[in-house]
N, C-alpha and C. Protein backbone atom coordinates (compact mmCIF):
# COMPACT_ATOMS: atom_id res chain seq x y z
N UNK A 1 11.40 5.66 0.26
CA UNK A 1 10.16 5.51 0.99
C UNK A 1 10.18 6.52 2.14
N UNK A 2 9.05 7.75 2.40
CA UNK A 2 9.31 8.49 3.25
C UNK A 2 8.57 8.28 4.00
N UNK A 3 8.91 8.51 5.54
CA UNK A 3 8.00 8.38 6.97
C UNK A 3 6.60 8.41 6.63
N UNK A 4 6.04 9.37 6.10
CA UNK A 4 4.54 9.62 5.70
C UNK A 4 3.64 8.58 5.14
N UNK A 5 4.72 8.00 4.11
CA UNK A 5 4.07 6.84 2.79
C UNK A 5 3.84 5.59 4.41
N UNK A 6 4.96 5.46 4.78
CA UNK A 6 5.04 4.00 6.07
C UNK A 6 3.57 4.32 6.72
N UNK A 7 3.69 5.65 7.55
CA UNK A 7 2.59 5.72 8.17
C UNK A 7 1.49 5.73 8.12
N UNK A 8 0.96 5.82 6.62
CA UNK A 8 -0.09 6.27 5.58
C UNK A 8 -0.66 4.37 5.63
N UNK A 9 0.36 4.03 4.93
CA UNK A 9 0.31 2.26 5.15
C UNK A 9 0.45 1.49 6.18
N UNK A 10 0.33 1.92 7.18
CA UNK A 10 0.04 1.06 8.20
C UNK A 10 -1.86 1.63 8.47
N UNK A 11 -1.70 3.00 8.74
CA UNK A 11 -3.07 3.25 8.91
C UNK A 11 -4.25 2.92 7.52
N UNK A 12 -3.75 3.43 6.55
CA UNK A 12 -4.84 3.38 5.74
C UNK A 12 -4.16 2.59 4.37
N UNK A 13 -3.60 1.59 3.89
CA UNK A 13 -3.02 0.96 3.17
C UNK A 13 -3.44 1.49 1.66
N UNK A 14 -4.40 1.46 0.90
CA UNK A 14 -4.60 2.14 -0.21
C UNK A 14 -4.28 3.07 -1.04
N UNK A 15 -4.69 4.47 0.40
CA UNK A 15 -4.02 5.43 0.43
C UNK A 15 -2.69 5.73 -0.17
N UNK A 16 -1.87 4.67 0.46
CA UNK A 16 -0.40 5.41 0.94
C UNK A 16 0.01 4.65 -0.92
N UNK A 17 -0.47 3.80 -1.91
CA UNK A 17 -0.41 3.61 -3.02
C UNK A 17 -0.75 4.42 -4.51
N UNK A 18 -1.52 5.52 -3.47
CA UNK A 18 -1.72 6.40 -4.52
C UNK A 18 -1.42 6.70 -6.07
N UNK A 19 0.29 6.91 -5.81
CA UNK A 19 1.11 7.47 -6.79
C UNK A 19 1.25 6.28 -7.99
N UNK A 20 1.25 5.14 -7.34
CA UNK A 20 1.80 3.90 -7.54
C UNK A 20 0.91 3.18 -9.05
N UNK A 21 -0.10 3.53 -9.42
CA UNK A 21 -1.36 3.50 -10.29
C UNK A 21 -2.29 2.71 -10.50
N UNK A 22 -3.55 2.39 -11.12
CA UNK A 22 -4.67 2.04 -10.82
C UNK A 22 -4.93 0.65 -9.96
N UNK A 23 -4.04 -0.07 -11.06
CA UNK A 23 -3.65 -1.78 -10.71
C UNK A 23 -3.02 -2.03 -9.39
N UNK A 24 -2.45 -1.09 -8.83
CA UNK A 24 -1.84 -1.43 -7.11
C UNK A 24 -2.86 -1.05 -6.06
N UNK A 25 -3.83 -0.01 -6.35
CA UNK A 25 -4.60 0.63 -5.49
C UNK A 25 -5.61 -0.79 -5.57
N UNK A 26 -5.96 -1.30 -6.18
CA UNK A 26 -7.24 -2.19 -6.75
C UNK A 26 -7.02 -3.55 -5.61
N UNK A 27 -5.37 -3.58 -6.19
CA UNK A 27 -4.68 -4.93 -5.02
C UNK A 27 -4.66 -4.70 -3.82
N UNK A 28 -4.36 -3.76 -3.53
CA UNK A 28 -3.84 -3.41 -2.28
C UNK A 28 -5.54 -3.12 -1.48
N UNK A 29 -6.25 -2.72 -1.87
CA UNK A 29 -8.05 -2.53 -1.82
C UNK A 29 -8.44 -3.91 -1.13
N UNK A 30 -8.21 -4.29 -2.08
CA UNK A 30 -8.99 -6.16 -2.10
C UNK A 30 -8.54 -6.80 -0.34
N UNK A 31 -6.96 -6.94 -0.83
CA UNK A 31 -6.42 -7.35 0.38
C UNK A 31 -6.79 -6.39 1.37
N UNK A 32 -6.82 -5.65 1.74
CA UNK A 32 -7.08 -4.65 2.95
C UNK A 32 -8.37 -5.13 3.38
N UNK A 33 -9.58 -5.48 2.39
CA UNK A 33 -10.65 -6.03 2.58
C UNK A 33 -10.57 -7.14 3.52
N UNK A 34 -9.49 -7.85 2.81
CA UNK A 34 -9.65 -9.61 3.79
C UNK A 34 -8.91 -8.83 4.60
N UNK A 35 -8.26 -8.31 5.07
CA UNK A 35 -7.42 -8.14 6.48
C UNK A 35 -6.49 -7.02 6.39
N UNK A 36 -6.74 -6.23 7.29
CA UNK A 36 -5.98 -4.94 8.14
C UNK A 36 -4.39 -5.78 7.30
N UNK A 37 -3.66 -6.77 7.72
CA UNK A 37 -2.17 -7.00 7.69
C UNK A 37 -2.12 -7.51 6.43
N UNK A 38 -2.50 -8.16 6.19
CA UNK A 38 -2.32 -8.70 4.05
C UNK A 38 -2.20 -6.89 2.98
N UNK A 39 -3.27 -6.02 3.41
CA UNK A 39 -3.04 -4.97 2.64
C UNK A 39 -2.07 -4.30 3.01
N UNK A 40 -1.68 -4.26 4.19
CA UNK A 40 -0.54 -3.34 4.79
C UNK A 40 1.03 -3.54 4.65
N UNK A 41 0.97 -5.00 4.60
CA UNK A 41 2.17 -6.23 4.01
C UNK A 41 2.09 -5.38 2.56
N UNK A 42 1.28 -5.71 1.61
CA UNK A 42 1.37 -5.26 0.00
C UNK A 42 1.79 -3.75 -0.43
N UNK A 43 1.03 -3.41 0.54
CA UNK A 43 1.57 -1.69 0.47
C UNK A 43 3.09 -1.50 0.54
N UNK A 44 3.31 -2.05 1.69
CA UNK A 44 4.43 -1.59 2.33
C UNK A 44 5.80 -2.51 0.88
N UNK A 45 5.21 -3.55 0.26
CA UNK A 45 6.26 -3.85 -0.69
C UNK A 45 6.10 -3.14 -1.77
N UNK A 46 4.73 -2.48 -2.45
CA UNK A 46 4.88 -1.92 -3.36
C UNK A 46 5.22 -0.58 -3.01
N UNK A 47 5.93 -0.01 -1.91
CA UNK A 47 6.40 1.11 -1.55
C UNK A 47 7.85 1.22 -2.03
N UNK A 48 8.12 0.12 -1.39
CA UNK A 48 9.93 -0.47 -1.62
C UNK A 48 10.11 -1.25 -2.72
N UNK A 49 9.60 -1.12 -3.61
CA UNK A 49 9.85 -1.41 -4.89
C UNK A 49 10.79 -0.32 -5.20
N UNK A 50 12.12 -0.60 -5.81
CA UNK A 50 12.96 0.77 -6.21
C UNK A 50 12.34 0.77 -7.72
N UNK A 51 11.36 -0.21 -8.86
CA UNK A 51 11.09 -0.38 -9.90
C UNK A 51 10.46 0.69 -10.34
N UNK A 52 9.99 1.28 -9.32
CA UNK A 52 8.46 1.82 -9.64
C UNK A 52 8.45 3.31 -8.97
């Protein structure tokens, strides 16, 4: 996870899922909708996923 992706996801949560593909951007969307910290929380785990 590099400095950029963190910072990307705190400011703009979606964003920083890019790479990650359609189905995470969609989640991570939704939640960001209900709240600044629910999308930023999701981001930030589907970042640190070593799976993916």
């Amino acid at each position: 996870m590099s400095f950029w992706r963190v910072l990307l996801a705190i400011l703009c949560p979606p964003l920083s899922v890019i790479g990650k593909g359609c189905g995470s951007i969609v989640i991570v969307f939704l939640l960001w909708l209900c709240g600044w910290v629910p999308g930023t929380i999701a981001a930030l785990i589907i970042l640190n996923n070593p799976d993916r």
